[in-house]
Protein backbone atom coordinates (compact mmCIF):
# COMPACT_ATOMS: atom_id res chain seq x y z
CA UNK A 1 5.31 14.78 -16.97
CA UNK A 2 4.91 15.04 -20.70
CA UNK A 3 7.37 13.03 -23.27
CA UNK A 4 9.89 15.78 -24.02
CA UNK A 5 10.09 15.85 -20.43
CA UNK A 6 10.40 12.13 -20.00
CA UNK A 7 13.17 12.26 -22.54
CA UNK A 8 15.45 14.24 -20.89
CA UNK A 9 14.64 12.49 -17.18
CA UNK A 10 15.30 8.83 -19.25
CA UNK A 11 17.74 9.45 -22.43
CA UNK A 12 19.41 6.08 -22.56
CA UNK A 13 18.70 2.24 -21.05
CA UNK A 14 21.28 2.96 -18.13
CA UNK A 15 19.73 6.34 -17.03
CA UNK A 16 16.62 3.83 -16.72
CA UNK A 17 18.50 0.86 -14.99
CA UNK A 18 19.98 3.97 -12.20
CA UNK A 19 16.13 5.34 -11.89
CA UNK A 20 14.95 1.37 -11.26
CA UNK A 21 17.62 0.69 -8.84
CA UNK A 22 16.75 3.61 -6.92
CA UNK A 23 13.64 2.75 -6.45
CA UNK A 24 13.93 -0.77 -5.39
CA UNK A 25 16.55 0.57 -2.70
CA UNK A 26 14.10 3.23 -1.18
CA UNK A 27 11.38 0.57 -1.15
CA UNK A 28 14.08 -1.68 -0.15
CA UNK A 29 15.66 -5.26 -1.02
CA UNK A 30 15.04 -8.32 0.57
CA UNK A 31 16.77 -11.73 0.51
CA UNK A 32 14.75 -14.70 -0.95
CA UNK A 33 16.70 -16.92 0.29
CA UNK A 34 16.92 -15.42 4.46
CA UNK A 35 14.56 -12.34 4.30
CA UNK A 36 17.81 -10.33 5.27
CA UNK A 37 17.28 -6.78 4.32
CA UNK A 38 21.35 -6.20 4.64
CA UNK A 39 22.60 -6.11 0.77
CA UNK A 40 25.83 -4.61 -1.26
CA UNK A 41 25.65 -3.44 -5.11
CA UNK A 42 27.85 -5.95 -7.66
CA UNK A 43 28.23 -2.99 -10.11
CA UNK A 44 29.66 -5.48 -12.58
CA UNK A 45 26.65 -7.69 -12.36
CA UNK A 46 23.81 -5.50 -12.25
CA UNK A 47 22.82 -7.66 -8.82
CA UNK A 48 22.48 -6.83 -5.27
CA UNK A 49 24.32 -9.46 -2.78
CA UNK A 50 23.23 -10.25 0.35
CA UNK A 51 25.36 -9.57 3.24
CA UNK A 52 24.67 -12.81 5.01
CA UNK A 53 23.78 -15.68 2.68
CA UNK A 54 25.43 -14.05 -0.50
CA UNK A 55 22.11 -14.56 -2.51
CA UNK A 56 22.57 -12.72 -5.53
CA UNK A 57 18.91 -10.39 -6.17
CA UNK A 58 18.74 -8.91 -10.11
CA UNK A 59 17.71 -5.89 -10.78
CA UNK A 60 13.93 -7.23 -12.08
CA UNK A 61 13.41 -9.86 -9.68
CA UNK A 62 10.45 -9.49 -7.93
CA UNK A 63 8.74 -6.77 -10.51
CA UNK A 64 6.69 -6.62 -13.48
CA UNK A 65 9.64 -7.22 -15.33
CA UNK A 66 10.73 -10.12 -13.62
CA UNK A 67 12.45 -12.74 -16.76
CA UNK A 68 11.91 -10.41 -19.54
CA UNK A 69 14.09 -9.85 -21.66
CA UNK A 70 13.33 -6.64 -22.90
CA UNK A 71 15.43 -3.62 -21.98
CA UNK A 72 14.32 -1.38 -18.89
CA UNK A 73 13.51 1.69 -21.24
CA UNK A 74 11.44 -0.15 -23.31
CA UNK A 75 9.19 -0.38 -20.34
CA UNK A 76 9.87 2.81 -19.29
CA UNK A 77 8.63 4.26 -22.75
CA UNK A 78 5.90 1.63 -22.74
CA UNK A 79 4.79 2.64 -18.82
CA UNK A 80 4.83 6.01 -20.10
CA UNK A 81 3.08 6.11 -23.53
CA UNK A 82 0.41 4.06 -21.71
CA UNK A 83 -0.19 6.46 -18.95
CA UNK A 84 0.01 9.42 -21.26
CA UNK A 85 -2.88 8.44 -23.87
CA UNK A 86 -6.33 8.85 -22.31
CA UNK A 87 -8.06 7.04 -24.85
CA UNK A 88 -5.46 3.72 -24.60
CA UNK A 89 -3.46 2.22 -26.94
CA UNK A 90 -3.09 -1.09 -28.80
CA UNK A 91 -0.16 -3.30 -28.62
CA UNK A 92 0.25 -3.17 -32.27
CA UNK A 93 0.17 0.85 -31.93
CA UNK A 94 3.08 0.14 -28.97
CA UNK A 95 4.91 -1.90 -30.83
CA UNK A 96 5.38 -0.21 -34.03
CA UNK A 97 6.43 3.35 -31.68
CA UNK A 98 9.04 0.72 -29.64
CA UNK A 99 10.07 -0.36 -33.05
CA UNK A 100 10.29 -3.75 -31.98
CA UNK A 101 10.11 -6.13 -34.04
CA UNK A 102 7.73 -8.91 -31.71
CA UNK A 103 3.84 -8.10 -31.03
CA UNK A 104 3.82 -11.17 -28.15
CA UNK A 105 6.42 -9.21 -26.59
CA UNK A 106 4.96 -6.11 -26.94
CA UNK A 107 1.23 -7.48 -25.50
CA UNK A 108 2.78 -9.42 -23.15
CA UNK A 109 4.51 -6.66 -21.35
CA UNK A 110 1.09 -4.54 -21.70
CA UNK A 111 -0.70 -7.40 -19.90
CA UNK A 112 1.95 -7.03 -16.95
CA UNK A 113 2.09 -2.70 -17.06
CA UNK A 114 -1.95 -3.40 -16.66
CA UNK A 115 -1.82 -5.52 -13.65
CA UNK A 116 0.26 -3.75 -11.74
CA UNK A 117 -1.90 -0.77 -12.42
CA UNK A 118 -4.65 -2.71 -11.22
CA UNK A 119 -3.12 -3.59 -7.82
CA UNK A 120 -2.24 0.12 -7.31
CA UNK A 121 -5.55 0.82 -8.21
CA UNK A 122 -6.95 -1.46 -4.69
CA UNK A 123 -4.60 0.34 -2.73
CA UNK A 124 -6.79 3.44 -2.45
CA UNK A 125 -9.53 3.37 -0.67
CA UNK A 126 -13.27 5.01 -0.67
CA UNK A 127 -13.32 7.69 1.86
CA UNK A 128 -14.70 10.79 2.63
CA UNK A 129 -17.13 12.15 -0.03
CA UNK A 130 -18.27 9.22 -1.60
CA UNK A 131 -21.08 9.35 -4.02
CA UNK A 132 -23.66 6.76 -5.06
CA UNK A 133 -24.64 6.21 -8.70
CA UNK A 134 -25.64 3.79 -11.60
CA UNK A 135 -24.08 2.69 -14.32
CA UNK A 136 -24.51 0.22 -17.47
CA UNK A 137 -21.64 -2.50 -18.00
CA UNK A 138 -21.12 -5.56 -20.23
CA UNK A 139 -21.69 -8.60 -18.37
CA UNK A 140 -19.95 -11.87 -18.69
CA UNK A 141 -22.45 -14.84 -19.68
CA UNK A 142 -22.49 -18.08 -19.19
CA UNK A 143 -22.82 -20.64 -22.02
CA UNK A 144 -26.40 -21.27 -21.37
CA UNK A 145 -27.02 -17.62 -21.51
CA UNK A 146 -25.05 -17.08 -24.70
CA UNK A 147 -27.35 -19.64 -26.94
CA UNK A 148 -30.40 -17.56 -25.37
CA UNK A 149 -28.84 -14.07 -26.90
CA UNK A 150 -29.75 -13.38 -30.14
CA UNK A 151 -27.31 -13.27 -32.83
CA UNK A 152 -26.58 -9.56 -34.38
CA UNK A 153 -27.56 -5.95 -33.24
CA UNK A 154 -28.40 -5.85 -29.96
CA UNK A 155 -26.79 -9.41 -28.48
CA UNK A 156 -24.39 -7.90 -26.56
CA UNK A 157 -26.13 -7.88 -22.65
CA UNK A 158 -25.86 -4.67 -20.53
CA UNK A 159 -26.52 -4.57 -17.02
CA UNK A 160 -27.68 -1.91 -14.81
CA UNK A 161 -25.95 -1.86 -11.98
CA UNK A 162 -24.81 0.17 -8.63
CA UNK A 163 -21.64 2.37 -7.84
CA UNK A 164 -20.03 4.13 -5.18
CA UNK A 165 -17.44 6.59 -6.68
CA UNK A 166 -14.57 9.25 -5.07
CA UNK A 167 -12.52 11.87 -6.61
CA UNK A 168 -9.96 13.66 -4.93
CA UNK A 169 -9.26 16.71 -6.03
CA UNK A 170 -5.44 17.99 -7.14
CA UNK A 171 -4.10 20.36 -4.55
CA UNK A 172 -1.26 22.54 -5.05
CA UNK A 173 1.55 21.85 -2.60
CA UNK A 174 3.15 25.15 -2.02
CA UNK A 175 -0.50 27.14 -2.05
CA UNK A 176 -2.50 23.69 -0.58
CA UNK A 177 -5.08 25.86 -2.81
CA UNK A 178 -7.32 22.98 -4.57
CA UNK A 179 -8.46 22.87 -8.17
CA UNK A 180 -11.23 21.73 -10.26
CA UNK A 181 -8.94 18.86 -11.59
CA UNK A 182 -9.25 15.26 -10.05
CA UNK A 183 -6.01 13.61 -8.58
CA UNK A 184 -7.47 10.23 -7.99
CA UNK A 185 -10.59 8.57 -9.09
CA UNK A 186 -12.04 5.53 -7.59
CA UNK A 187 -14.70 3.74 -8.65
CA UNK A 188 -16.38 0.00 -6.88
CA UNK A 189 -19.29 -1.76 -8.15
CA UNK A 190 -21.47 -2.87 -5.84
């Protein structure tokens, strides 16, 4: 999806509220309170009600978004400006295309987009064709190690160390013919 395209799909904050509440129903709600999954839509409230208890669930409870306070498209736009830039972007860079007027804001929900990114990330496994490789990373150091570093050029420590990596490749679904672009890419140091 490109951002014209994103646009269109997400014009205003209750096209984005419909989208979210969509998918937390397919996924599915349940009750904090009972761990019913039985629940009814309070249109008014922007809630779900249990059927037994009569917990109330919000729309963000339980997500990312959980007692922000910043409207759904913001992350929507944020979600989507992140995953569109290949080279990353700054919260200041964020902030000033949100036009919102808060950088902690603005980082703060970056910190959150990240982790949840993260967790999806563990979800896929190594399988299959799995190749075996090195690679050079910045290490954390200790205290004790950090007053051995020199100061200047050439303090900053690099490791070598070991990696198993996967790629699966993008496959069309109508043809199931696959290209030379990667869907996935999974990478674990050892």
């Amino acid at each position: 999806m490109n951002i014209i395209k994103f646009a269109e799909d997400y014009p205003t904050e209750e096209s984005c509220r419909e989208h979210f509440r969509g998918v937390r129903e397919k996924k599915g709600i349940i009750c904090e309170h009972c761990q019913s999954t039985k629940h009814y839509w309070l249109k008014a409230k922007w809630m779900w009600q249990c059927s037994g208890c009569e917990f109330r669930t919000t729309l963000r409870s339980g997500t990312m978004m959980e007692s922000a306070k910043l409207p759904v498209r913001k992350w929507y736009l944020a979600m989507a400006f992140m995953g569109f830039s290949k080279k990353g972007l700054s919260a200041t860079e964020l902030q000033k295309q949100l036009e919102h007027s808060r950088y902690e804001s603005i980082w703060s929900m970056m910190h959150r987009i990240r982790e949840a990114m993260s967790k999806r990330d563990s979800r896929y496994k190594l399988e299959g064709m799995v190749e075996f490789d090195e690679g050079y990373f910045h290490t954390e150091t200790s205290e004790n190690e950090k007053q051995k570093l020199k100061r200047g050029r050439g303090s900053q420590q690099q490791q070598n160390v070991a990696v198993l990596a996967e790629s699966t490749p993008l496959e069309n679904m109508r043809t199931e013919k696959k290209t030379n672009h990667v869907r996935y890419f999974k990478m674990k140091v050892l």
